[in-house]
PDB file of N, CA and C in Angstrom:
ATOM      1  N   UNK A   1       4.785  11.841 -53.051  1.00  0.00           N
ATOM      2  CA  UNK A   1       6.217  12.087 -53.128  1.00  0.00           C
ATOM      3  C   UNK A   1       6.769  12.210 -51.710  1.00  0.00           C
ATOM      4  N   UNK A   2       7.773  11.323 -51.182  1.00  0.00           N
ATOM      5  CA  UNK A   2       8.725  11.085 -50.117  1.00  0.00           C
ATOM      6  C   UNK A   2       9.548  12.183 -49.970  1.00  0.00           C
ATOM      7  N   UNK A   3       9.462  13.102 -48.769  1.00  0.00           N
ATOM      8  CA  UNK A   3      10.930  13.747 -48.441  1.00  0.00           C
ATOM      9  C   UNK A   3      11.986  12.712 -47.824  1.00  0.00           C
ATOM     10  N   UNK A   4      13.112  13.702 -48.024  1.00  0.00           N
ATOM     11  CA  UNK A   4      14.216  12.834 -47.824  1.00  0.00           C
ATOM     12  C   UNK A   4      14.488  12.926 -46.031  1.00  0.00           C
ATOM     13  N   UNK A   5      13.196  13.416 -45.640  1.00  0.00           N
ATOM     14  CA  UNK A   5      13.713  13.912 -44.063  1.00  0.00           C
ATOM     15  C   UNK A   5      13.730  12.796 -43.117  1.00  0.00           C
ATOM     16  N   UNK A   6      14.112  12.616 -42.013  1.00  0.00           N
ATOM     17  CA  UNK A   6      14.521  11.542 -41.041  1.00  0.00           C
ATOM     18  C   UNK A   6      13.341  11.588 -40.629  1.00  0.00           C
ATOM     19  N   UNK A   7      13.095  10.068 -40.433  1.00  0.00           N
ATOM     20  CA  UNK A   7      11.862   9.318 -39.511  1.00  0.00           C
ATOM     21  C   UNK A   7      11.781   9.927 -38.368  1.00  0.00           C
ATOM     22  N   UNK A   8      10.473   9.919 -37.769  1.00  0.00           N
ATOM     23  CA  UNK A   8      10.454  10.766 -36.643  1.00  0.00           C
ATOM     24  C   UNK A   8      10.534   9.500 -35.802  1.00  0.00           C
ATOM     25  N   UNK A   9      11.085   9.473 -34.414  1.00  0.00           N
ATOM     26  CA  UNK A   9      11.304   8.049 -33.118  1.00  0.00           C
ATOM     27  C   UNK A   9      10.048   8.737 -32.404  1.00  0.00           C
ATOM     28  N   UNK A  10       9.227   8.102 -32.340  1.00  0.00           N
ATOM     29  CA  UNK A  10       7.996   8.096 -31.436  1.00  0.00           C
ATOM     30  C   UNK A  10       8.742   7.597 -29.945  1.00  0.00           C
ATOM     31  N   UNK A  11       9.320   6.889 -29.863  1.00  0.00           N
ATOM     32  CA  UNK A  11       9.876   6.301 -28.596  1.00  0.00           C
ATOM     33  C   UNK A  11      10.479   7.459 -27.649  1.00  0.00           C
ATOM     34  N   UNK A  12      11.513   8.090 -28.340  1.00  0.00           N
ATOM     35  CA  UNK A  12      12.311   9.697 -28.302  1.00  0.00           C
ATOM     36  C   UNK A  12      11.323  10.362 -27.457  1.00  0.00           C
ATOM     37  N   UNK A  13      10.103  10.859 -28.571  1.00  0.00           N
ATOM     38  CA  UNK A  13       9.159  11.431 -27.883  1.00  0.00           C
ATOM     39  C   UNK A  13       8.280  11.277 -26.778  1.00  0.00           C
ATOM     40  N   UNK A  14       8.371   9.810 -26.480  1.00  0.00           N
ATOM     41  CA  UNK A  14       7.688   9.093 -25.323  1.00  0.00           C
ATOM     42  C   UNK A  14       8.857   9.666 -24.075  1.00  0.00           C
ATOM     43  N   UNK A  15      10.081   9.333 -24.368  1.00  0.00           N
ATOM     44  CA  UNK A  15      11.033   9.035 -23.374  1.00  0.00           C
ATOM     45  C   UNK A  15      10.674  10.819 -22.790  1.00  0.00           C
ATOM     46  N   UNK A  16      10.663  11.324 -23.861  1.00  0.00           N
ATOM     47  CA  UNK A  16      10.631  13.568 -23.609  1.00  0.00           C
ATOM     48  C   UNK A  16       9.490  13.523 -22.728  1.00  0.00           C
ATOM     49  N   UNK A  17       8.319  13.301 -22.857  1.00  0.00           N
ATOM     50  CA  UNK A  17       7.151  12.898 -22.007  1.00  0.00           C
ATOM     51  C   UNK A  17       7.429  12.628 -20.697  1.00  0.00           C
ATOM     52  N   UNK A  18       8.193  11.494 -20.931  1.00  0.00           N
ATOM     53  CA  UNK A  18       8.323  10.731 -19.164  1.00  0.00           C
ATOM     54  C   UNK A  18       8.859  11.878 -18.149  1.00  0.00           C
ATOM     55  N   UNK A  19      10.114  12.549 -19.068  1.00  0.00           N
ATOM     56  CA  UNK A  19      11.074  13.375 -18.682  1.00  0.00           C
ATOM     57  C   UNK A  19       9.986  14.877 -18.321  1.00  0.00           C
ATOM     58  N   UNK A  20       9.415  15.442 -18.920  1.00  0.00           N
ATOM     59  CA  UNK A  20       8.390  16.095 -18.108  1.00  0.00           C
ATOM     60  C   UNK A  20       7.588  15.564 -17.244  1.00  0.00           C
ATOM     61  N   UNK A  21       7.148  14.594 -17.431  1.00  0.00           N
ATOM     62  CA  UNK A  21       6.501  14.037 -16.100  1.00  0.00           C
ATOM     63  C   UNK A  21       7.317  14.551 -15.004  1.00  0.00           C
ATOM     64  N   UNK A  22       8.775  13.783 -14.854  1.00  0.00           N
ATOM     65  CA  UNK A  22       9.248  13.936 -13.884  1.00  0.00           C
ATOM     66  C   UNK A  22       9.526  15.644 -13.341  1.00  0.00           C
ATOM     67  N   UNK A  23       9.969  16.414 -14.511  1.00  0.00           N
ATOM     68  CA  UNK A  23       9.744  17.303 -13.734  1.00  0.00           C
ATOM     69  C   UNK A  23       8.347  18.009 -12.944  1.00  0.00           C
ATOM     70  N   UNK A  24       7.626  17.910 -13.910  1.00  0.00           N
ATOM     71  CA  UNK A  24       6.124  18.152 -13.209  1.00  0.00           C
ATOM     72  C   UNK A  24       6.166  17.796 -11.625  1.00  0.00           C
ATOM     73  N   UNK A  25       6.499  16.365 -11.222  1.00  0.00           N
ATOM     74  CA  UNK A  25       6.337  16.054 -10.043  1.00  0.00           C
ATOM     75  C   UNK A  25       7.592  16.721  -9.479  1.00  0.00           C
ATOM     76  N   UNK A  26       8.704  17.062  -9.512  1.00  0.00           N
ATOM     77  CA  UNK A  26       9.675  18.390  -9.082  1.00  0.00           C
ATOM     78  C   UNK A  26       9.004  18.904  -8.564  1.00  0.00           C
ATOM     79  N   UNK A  27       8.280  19.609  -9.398  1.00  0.00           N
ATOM     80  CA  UNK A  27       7.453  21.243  -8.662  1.00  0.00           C
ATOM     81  C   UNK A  27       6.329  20.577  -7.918  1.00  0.00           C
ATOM     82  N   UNK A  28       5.563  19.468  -7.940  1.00  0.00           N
ATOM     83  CA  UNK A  28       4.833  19.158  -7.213  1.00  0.00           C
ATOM     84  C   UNK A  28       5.355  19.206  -5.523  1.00  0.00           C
ATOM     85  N   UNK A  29       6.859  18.399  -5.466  1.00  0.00           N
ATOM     86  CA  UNK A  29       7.611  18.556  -4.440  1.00  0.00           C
ATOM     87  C   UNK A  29       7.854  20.092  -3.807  1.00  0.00           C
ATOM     88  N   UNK A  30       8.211  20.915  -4.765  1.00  0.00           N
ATOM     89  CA  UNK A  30       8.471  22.167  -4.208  1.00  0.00           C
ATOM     90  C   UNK A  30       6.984  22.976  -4.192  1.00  0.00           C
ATOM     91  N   UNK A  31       6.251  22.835  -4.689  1.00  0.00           N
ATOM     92  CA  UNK A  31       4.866  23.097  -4.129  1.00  0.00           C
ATOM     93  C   UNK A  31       4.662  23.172  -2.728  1.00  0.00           C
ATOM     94  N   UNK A  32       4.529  21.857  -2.062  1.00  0.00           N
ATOM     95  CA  UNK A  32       4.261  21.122  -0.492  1.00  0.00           C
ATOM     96  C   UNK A  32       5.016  21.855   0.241  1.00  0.00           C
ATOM     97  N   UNK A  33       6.687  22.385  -0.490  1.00  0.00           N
ATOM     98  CA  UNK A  33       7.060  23.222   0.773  1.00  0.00           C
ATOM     99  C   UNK A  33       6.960  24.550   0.557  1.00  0.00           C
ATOM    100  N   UNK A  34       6.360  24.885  -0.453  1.00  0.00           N
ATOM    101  CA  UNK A  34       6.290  26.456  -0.584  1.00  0.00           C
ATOM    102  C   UNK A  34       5.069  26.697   0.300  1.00  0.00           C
ATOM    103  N   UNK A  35       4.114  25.535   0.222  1.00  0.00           N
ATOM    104  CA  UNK A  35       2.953  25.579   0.966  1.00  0.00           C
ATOM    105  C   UNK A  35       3.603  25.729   2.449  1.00  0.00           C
ATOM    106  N   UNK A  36       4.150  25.015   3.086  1.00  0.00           N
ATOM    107  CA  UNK A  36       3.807  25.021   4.300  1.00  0.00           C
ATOM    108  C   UNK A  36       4.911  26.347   4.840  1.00  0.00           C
ATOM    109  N   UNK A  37       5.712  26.807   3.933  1.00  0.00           N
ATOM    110  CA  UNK A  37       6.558  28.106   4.021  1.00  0.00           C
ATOM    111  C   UNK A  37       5.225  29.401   4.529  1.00  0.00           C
ATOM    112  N   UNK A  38       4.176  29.219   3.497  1.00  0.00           N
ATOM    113  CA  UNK A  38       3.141  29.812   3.144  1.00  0.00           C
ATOM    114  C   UNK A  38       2.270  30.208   4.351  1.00  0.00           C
ATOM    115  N   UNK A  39       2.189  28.620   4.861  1.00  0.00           N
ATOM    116  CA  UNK A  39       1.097  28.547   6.061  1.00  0.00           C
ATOM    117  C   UNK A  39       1.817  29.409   7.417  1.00  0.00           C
ATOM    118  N   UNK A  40       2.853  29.353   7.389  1.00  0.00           N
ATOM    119  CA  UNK A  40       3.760  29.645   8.672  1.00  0.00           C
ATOM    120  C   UNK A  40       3.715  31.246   8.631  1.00  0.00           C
ATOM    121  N   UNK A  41       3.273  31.921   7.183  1.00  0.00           N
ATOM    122  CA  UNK A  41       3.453  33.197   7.322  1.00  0.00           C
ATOM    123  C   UNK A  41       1.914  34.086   6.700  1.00  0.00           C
ATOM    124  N   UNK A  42       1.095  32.801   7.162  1.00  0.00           N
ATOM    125  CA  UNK A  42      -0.583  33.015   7.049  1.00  0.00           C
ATOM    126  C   UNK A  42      -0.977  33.567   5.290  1.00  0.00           C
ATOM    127  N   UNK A  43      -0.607  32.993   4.730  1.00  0.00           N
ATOM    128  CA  UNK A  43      -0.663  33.796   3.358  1.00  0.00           C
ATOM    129  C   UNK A  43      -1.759  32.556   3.051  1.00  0.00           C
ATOM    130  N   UNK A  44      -2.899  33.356   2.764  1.00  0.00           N
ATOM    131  CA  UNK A  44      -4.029  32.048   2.377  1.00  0.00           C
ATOM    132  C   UNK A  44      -4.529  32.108   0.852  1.00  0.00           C
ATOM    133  N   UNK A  45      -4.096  33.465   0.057  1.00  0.00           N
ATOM    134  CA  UNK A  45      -4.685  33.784  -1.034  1.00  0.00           C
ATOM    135  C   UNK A  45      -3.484  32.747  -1.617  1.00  0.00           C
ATOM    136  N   UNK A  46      -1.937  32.701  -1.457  1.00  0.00           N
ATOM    137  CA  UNK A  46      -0.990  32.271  -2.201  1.00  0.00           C
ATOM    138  C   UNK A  46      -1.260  30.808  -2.020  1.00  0.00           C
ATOM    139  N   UNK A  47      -1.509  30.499  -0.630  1.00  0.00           N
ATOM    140  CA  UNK A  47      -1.994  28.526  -0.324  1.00  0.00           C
ATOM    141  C   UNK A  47      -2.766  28.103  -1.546  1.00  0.00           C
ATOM    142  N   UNK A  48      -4.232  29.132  -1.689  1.00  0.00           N
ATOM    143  CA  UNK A  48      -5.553  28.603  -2.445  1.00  0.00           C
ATOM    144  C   UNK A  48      -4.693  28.131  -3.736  1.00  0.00           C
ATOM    145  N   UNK A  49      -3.740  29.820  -4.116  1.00  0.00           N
ATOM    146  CA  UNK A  49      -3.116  29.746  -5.851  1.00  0.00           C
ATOM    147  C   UNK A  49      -2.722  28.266  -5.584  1.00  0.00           C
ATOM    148  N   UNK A  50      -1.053  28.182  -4.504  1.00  0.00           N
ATOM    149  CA  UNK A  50      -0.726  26.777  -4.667  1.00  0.00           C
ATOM    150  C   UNK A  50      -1.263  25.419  -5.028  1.00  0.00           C
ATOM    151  N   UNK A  51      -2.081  25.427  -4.046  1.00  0.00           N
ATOM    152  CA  UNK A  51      -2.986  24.132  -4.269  1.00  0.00           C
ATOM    153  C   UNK A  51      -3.742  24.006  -5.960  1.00  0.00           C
ATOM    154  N   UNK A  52      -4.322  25.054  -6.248  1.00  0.00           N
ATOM    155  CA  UNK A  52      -4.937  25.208  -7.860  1.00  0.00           C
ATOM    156  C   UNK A  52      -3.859  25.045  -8.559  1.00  0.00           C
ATOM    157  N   UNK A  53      -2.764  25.395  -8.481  1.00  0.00           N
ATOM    158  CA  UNK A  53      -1.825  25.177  -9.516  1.00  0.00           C
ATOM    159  C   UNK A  53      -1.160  23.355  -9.343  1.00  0.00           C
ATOM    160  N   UNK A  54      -0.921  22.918  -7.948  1.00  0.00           N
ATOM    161  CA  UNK A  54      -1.041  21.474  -7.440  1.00  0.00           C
ATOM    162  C   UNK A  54      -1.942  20.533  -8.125  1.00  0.00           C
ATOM    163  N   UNK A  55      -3.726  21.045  -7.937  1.00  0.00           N
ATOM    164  CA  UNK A  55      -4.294  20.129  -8.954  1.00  0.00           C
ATOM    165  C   UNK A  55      -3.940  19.824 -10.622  1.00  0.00           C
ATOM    166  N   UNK A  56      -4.223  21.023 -10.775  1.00  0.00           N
ATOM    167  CA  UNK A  56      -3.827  21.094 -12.363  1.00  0.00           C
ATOM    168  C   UNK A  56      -2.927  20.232 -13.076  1.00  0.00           C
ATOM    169  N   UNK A  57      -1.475  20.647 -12.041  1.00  0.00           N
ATOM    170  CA  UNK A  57      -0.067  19.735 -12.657  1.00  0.00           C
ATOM    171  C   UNK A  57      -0.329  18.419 -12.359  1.00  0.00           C
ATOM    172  N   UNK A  58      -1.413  18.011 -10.872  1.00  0.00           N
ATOM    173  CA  UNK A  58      -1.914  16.572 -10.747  1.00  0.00           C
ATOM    174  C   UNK A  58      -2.522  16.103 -12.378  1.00  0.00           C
ATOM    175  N   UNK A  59      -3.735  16.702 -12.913  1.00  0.00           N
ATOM    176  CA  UNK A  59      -4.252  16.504 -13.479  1.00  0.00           C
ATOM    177  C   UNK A  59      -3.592  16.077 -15.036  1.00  0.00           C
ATOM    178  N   UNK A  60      -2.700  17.045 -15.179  1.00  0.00           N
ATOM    179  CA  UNK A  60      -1.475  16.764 -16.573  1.00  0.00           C
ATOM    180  C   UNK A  60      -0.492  16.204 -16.860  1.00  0.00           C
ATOM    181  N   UNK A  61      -0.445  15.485 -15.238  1.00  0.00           N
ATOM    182  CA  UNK A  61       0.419  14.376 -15.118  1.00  0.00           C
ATOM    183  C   UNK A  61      -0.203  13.027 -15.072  1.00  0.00           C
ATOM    184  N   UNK A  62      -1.481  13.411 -14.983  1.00  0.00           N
ATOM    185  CA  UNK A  62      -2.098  11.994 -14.995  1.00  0.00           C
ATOM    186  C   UNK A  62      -2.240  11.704 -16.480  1.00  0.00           C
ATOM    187  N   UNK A  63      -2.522  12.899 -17.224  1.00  0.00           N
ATOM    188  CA  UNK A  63      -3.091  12.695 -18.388  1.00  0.00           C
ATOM    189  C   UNK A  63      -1.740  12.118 -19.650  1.00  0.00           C
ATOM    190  N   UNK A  64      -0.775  12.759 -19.261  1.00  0.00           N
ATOM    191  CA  UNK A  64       0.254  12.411 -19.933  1.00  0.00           C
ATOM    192  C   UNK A  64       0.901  11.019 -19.925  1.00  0.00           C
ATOM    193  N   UNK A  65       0.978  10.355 -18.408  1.00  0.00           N
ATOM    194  CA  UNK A  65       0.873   9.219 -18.338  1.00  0.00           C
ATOM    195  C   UNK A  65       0.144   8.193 -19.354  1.00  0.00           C
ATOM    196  N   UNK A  66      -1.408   8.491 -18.862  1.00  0.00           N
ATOM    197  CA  UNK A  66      -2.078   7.590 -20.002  1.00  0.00           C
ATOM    198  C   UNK A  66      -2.116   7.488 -21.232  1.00  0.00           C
ATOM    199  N   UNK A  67      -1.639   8.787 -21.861  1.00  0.00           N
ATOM    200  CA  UNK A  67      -1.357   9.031 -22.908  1.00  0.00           C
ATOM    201  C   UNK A  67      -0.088   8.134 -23.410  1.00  0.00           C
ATOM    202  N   UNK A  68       1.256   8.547 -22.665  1.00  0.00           N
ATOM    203  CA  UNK A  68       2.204   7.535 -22.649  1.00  0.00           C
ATOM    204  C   UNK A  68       1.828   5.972 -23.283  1.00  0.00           C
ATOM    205  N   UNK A  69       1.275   5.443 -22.001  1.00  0.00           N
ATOM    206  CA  UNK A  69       0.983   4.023 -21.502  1.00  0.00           C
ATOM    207  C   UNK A  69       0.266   4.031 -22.807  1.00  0.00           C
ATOM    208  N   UNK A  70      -1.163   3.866 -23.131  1.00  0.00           N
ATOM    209  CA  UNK A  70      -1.638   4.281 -24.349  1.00  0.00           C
ATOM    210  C   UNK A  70      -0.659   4.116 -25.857  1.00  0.00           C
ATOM    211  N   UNK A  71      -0.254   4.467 -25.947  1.00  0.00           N
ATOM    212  CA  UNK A  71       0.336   4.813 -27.533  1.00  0.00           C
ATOM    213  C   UNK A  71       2.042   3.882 -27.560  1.00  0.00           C
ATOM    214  N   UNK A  72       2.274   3.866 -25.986  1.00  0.00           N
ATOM    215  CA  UNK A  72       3.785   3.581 -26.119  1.00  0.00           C
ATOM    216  C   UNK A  72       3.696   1.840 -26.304  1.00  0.00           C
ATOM    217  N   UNK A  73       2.626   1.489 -25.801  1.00  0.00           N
ATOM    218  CA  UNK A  73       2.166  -0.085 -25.943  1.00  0.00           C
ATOM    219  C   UNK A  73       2.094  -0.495 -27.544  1.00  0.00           C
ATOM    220  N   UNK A  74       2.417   0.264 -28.542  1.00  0.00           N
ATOM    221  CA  UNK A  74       2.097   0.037 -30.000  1.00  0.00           C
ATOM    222  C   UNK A  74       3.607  -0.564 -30.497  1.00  0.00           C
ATOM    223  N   UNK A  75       3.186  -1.698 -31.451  1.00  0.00           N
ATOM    224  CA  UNK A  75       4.416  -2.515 -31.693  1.00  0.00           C
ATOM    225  C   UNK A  75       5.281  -1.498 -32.624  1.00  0.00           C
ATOM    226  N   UNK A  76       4.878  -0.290 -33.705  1.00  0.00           N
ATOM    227  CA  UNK A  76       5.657   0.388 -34.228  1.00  0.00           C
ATOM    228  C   UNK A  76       5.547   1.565 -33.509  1.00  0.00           C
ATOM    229  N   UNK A  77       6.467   1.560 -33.460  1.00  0.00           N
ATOM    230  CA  UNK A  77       6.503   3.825 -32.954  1.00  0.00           C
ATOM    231  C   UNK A  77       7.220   4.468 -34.245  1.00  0.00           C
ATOM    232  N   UNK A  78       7.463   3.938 -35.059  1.00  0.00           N
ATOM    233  CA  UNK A  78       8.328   5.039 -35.927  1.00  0.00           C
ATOM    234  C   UNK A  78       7.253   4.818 -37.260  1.00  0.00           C
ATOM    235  N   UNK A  79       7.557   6.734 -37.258  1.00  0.00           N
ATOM    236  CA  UNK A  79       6.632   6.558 -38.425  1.00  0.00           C
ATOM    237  C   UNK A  79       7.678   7.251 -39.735  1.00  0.00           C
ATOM    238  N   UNK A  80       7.873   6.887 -40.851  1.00  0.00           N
ATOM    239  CA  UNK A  80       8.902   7.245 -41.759  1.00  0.00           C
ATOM    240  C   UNK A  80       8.350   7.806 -42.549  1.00  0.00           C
TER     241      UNK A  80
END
């Protein structure tokens, strides 16, 4: 039995994706200068955090990508 609810746009959800991506790389930007704010006032415990928190968002931005690329290559995205 069919609900009467609206198709979900897989595409929508791709486009929401991209759109975190981009912010992800935002803070990647403000990372680099919080870092070197950081370095200028010898703070090495907050550098290490930075950088660990730097990989990470590297890492979930890569992953989201492929994920993207991956699934968004499919001739249907909508699933009803």
């Amino acid at each position: 039995m069919m609900d009467s609810k609206p198709s979900i746009d897989l595409a929508q959800r791709f486009a929401h994706l991209r759109e975190i991506v981009v912010m992800y790389r935002s803070r990647l930007t403000q990372l680099e200068a919080e870092v070197l704010t950081l370095f200028e006032v010898n703070e090495l415990e907050a550098i290490a955090s930075s950088i660990r928190e730097r990989e990470r968002i590297e890492r979930r931005v890569e992953k989201l990508e492929e994920f993207v690329s991956r699934w968004e290559e499919q001739d249907d995205l909508r699933i009803d």
